[in-house]
Protein backbone atom coordinates (compact mmCIF):
# COMPACT_ATOMS: atom_id res chain seq x y z
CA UNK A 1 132.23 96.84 58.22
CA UNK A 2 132.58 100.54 58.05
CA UNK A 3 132.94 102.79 60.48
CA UNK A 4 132.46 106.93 60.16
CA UNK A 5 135.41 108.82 62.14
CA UNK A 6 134.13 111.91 62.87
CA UNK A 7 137.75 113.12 64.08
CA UNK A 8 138.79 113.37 60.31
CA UNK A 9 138.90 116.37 58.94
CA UNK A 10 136.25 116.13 56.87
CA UNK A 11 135.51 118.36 53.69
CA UNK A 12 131.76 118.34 52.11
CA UNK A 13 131.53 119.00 48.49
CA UNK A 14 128.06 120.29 47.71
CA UNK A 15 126.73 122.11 44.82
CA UNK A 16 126.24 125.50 46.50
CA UNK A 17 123.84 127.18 44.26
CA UNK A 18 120.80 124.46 45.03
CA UNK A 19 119.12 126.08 48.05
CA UNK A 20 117.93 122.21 49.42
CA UNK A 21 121.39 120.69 48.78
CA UNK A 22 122.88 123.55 51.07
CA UNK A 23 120.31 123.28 53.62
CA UNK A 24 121.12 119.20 53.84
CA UNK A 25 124.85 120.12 53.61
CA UNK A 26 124.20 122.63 57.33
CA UNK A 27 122.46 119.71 58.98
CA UNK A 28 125.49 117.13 57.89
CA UNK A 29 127.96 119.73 59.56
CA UNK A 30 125.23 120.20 62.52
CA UNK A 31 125.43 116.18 63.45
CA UNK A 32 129.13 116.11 62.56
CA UNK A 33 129.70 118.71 65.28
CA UNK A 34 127.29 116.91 67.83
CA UNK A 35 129.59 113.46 67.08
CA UNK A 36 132.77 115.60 68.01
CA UNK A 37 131.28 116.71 71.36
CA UNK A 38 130.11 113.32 72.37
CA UNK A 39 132.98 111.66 71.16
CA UNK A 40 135.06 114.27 73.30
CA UNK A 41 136.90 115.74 70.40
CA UNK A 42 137.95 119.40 70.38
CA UNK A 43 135.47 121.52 68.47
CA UNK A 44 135.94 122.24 64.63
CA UNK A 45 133.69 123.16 62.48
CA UNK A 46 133.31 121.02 59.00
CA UNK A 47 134.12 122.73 55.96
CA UNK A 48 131.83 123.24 53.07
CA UNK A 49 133.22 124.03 49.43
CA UNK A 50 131.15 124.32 46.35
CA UNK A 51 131.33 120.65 43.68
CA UNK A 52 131.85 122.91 40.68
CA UNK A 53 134.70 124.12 42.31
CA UNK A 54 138.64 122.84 41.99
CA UNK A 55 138.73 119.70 43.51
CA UNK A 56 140.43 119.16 46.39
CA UNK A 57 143.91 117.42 47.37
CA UNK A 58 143.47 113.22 47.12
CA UNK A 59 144.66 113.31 50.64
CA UNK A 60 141.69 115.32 51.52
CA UNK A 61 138.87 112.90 53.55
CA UNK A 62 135.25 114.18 50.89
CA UNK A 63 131.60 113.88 51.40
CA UNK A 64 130.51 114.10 47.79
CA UNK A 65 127.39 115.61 47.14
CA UNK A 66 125.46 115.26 43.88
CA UNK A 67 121.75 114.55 42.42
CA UNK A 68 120.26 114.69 39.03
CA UNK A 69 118.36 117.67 37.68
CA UNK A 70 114.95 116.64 36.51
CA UNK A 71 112.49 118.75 34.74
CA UNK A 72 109.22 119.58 36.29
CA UNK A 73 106.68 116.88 36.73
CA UNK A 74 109.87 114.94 37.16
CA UNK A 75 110.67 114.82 40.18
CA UNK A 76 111.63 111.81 41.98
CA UNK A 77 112.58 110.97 45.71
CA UNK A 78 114.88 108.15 45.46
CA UNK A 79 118.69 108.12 46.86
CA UNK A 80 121.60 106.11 46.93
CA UNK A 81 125.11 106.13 48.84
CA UNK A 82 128.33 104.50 49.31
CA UNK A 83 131.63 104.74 50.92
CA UNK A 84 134.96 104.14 51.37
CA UNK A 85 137.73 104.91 53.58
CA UNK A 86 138.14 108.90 53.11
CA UNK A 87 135.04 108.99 50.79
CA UNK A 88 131.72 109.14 50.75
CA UNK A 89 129.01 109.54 48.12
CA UNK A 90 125.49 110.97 48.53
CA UNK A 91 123.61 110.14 45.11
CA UNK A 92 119.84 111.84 45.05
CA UNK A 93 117.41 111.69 41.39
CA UNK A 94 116.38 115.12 42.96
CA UNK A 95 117.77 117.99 45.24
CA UNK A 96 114.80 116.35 47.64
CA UNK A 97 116.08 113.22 46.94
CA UNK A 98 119.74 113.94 48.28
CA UNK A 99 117.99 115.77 51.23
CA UNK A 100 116.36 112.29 51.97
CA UNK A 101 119.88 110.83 51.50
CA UNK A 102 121.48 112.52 53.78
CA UNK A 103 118.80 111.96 56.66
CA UNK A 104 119.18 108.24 56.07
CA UNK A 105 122.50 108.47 56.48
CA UNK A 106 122.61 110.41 59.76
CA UNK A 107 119.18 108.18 60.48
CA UNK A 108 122.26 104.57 60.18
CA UNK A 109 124.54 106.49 62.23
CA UNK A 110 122.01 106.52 64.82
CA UNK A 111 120.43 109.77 64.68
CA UNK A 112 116.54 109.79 65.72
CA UNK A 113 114.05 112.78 65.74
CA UNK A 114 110.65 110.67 67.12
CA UNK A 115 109.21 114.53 67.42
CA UNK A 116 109.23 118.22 66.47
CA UNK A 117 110.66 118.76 69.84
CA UNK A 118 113.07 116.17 70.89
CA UNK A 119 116.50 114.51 69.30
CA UNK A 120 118.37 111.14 70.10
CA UNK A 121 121.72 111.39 69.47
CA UNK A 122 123.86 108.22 68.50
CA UNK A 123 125.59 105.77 71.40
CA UNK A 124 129.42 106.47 72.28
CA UNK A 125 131.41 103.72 71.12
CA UNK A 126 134.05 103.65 74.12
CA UNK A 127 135.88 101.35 72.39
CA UNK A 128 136.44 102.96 68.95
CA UNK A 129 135.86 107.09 70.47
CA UNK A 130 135.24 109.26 68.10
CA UNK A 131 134.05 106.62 65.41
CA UNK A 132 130.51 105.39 64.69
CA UNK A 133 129.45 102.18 63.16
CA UNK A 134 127.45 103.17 59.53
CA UNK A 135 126.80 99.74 57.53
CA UNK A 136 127.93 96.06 57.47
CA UNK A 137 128.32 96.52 53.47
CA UNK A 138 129.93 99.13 50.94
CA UNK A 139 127.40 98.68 48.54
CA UNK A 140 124.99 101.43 47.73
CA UNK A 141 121.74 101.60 49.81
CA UNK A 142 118.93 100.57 47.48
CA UNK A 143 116.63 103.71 46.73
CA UNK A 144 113.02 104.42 48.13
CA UNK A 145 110.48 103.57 45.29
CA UNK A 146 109.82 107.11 43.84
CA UNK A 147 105.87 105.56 43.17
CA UNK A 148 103.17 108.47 43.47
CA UNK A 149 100.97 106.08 45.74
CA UNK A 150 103.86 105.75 48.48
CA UNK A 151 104.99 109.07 49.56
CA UNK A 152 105.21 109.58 53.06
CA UNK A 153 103.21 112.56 53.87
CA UNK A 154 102.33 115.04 56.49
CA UNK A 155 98.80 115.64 56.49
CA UNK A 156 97.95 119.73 58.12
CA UNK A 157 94.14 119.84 58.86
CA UNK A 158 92.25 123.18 58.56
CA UNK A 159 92.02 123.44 62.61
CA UNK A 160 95.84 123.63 62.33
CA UNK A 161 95.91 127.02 60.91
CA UNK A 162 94.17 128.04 63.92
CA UNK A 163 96.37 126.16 66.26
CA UNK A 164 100.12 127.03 65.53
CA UNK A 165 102.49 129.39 64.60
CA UNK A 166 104.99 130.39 61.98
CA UNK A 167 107.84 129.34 64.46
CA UNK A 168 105.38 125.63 64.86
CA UNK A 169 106.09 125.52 61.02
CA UNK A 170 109.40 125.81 60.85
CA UNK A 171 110.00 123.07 63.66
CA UNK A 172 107.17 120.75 62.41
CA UNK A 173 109.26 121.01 58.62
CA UNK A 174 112.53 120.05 59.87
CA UNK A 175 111.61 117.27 61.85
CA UNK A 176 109.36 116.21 58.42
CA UNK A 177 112.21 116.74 56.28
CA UNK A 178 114.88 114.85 59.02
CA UNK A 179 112.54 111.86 58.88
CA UNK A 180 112.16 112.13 55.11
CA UNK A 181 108.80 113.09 54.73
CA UNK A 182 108.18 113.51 50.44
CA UNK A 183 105.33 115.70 51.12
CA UNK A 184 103.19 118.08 52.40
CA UNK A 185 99.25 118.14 52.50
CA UNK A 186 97.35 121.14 52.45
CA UNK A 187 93.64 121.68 52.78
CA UNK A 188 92.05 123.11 49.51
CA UNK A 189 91.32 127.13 50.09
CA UNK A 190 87.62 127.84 50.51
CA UNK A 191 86.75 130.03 47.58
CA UNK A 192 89.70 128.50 45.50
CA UNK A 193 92.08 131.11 46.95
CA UNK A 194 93.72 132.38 50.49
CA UNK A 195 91.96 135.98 50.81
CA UNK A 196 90.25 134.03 54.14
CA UNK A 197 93.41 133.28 55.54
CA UNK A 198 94.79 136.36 57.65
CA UNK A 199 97.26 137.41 60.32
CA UNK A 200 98.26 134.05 62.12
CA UNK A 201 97.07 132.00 59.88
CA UNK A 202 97.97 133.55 57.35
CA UNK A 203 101.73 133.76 58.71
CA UNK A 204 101.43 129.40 59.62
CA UNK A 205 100.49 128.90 55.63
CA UNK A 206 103.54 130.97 54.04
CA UNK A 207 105.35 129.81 56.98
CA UNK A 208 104.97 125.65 56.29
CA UNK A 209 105.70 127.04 52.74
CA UNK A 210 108.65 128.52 52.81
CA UNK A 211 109.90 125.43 55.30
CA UNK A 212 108.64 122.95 52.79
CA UNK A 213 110.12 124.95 49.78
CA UNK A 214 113.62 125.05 52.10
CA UNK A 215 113.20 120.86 52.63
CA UNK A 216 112.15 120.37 49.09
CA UNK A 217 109.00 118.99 50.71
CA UNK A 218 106.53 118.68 47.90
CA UNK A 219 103.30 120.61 47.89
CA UNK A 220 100.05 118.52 47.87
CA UNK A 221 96.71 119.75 48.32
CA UNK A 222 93.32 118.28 50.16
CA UNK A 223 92.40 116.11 52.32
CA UNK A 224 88.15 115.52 53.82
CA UNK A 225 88.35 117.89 50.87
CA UNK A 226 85.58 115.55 48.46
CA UNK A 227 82.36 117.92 49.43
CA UNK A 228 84.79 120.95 48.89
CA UNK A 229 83.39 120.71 45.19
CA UNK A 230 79.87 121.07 46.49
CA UNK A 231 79.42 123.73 48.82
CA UNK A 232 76.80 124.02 51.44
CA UNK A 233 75.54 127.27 50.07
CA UNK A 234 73.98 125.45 47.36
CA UNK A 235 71.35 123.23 50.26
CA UNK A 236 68.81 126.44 49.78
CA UNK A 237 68.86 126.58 45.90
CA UNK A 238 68.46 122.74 45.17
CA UNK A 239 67.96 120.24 48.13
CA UNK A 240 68.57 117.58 45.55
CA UNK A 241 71.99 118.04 45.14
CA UNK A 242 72.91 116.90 49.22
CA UNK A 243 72.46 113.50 50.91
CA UNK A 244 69.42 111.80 51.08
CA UNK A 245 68.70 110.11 55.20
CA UNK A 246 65.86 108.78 56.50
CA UNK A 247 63.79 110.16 53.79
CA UNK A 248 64.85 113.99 54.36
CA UNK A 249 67.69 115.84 52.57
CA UNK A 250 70.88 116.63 54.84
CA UNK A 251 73.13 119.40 54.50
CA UNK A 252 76.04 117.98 56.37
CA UNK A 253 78.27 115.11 54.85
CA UNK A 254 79.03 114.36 51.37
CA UNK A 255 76.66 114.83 48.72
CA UNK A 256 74.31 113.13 46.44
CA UNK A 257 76.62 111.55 43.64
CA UNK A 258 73.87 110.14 41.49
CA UNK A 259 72.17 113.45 40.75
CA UNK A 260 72.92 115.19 37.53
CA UNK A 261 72.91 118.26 39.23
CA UNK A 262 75.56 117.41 41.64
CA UNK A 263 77.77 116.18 38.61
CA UNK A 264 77.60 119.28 36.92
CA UNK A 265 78.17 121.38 39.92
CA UNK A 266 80.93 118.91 41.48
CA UNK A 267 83.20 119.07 37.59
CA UNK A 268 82.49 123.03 37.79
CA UNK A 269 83.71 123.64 41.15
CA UNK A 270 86.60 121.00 40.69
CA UNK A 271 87.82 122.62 37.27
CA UNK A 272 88.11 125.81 39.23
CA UNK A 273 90.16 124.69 41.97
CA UNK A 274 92.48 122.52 39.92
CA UNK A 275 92.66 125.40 37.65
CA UNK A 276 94.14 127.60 40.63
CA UNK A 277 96.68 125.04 41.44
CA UNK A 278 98.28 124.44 38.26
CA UNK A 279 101.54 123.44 39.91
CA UNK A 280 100.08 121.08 42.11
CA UNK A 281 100.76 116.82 41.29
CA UNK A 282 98.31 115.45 43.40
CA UNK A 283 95.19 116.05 45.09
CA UNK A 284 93.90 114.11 48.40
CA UNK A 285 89.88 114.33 48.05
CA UNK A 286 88.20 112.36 50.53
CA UNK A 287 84.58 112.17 52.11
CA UNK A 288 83.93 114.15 55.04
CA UNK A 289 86.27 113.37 58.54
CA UNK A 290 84.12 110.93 60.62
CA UNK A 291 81.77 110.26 58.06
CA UNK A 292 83.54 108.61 55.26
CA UNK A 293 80.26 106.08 54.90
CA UNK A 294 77.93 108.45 55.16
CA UNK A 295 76.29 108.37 51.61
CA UNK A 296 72.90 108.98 50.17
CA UNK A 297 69.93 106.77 50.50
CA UNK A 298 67.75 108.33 47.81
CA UNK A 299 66.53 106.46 45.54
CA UNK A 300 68.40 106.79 42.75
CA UNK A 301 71.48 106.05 45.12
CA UNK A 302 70.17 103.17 46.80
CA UNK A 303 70.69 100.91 43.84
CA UNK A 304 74.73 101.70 44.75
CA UNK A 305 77.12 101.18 47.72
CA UNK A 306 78.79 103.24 49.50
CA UNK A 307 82.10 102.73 48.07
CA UNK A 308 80.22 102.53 44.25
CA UNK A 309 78.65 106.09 45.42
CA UNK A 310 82.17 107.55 46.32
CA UNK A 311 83.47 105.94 43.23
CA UNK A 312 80.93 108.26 41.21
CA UNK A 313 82.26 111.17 43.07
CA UNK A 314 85.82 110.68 42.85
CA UNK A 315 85.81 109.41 38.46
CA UNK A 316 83.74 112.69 38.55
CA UNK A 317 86.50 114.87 39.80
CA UNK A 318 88.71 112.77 38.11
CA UNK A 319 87.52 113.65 35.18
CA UNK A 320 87.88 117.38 35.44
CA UNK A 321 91.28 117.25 36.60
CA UNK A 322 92.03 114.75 32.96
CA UNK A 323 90.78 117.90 31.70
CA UNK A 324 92.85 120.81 33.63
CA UNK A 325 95.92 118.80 34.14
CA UNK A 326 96.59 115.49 32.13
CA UNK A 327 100.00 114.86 34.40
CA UNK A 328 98.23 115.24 38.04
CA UNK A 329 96.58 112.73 40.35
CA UNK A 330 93.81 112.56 42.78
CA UNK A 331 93.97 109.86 45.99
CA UNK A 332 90.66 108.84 46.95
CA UNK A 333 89.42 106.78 50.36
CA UNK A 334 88.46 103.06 50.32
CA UNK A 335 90.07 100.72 52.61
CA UNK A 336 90.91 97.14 51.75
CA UNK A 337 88.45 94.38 51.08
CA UNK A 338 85.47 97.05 50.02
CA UNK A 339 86.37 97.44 46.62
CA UNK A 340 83.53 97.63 43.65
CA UNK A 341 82.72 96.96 40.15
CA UNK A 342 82.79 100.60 39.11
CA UNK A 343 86.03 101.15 37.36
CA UNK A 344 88.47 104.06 38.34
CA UNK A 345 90.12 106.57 36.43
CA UNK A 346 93.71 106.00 35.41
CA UNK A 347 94.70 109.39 37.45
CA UNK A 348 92.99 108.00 40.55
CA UNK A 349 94.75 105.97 43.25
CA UNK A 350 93.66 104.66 46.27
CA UNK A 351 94.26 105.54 50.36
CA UNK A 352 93.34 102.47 52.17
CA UNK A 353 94.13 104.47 55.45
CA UNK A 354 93.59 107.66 56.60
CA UNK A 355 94.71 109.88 59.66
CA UNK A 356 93.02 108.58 63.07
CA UNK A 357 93.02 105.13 62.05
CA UNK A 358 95.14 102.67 63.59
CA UNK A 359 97.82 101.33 61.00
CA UNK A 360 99.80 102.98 58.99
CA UNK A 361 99.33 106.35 60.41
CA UNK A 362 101.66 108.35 63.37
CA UNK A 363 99.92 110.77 65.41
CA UNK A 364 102.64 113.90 66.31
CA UNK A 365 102.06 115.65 69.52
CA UNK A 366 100.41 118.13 68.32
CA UNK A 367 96.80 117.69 67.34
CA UNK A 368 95.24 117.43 64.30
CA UNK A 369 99.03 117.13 62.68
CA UNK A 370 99.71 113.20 61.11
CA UNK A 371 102.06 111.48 58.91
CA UNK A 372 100.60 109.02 56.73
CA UNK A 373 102.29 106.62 54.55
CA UNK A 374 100.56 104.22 52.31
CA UNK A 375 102.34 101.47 52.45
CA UNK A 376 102.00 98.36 54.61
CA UNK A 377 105.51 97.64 56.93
């Protein structure tokens, strides 16, 4: 059993010039500080010195930072960490992944952030002041599974631009990156580019980007982002294109997938986008909020399911992303038990839940703002 005695004189070796390791390195200082106070201990502020640097005296209590510096389209979230008496190890395969490190550690000492606006700090131990219980084992702490398909992620809805501002962003970021959030969803521009976005909104986007950039938060984009690739403008050129319902062609929700026309229009539009986002990994494109059934009864469509017509859509876009980026992804919608015959793409994966439903998915306090993780606890 290990305990972590804040009233050591602690000295953190981090590599300075990474911009995320730094930013992890403040908060470790930040909760060390907090321990002191609770634990009564007069106030000292933890030293930081640079890991390339000469190392320090053996007598010297060191929280070793260090993480592994993969190339782009590389990066992975995993951690590790161990300790001893007057030592302890932080081990990330990224910068982001010793940022997640670090929260988990703070996260076993008892540190909990359950929203933008409020922290738990750790219990007192009365009997031991000034240290806090960490683990029952020195071994290392076995890594998160750096799969695509199981990133945590905070999904920002369209309204949200609307809603908050740059100072929501920066609060809304930390507490992502303090509960080790990999990743940050978007919604797609309109017109494949930001020229809408202006003033406040415009200030919320650069804002959650320059938090998420700070975090090493990765940058996803989409969301009810499917019918993105067919816009509505298109309902007074060719009907045929949009959803078939009770006999009469609807503008509003999804599309027709079955109609050559829609095809050709859905790759073109798709090509664009990814094209604009050539730094982007993965794409969330699914049908529209609310409506995630609502397909078209036409009847070329009516010899295909739901989930079979969504399946056209998404191999569709699928397709033109194989073609704009070979390395990137696109997570589509079905939930469990409703899967078809129609084979997927190998760059597709699925999201068997999405924001509003009931597992799997934490509403914040603010509106419109969830974390999803797909992965069953």
């Amino acid at each position: 059993m290990f305990f972590f005695d804040v009233s050591k004189d602690w000295l953190i070796l981090c590599p300075l010039n990474e911009n995320v390791a730094r930013q992890a390195a403040d908060e470790l200082v930040r909760a060390i500080s907090f321990l002191r106070r609770q634990a009564g201990l007069p106030p000292k502020q933890t030293d930081i010195a640079d890991a390339l640097g000469p190392a320090p005296d053996d007598s010297v209590p060191v929280i070793i930072f260090n993480f592994e510096n993969r190339g782009a389209g590389e990066l992975r979230i995993g951690f590790s960490w161990r300790f001893g008496k007057d030592r302890i190890e932080f081990h990330g395969e990224s910068a982001p992944g010793l940022c997640n490190c670090v929260f988990h550690f703070l996260d076993q000492l008892g540190f909990r952030w359950p929203n933008p606006a409020r922290e738990k700090l750790p219990q007192v131990d009365l009997v031991r002041p000034g240290q806090y219980l960490l683990a029952s084992s020195s071994a290392y702490q076995p890594s998160r599974k750096p799969d695509i398909a199981k990133r945590r992620r905070l999904v920002i809805s369209r309204n949200d631009f609307f809603m908050f501002s740059p100072k929501d962003a920066e609060n809304l970021l930390l507490w992502a990156a303090r509960n080790r959030i990999d990743a940050l969803i978007l919604p797609l521009d309109k017109n494949n580019s930001s020229s809408h976005l202006f003033g406040k909104i415009q200030g919320f986007r650069d804002a959650l980007l320059n938090e998420a950039k700070k975090y090493g938060l990765i940058i996803e984009r989409g969301g009810w982002d499917l019918s993105f690739f067919v816009p509505r403008r298109y309902f007074f050129i060719n009907r045929g294109i949009f959803r078939m319902d009770s006999g009469k062609r609807r503008m509003r929700y999804n599309f027709c997938p079955t109609n050559p026309d829609t095809i050709a229009l859905l790759t073109e539009e798709a090509k664009k986008c990814f094209q604009s986002h050539p730094n982007v990994q993965v794409f969330h494109l699914w049908p529209d909020r609310f409506h995630e059934m609502s397909w078209c009864s036409c009847p070329s469509c009516r010899a295909f399911t739901m989930e079979e017509q969504n399946r056209i859509a998404v191999n569709t876009a699928a397709d033109a992303l194989k073609a704009v980026n070979p390395n990137a992804f696109i997570s589509f919608y079905e939930r469990p038990g409703e899967e078809c015959d129609i084979p997927l793409r190998d760059n597709l994966f699925r999201q068997e839940y999405l924001p509003g439903e009931d597992r799997e998915i934490w509403p914040l306090e603010a509106p419109g703002v969830f974390l999803i993780e797909n992965v069953k606890k």
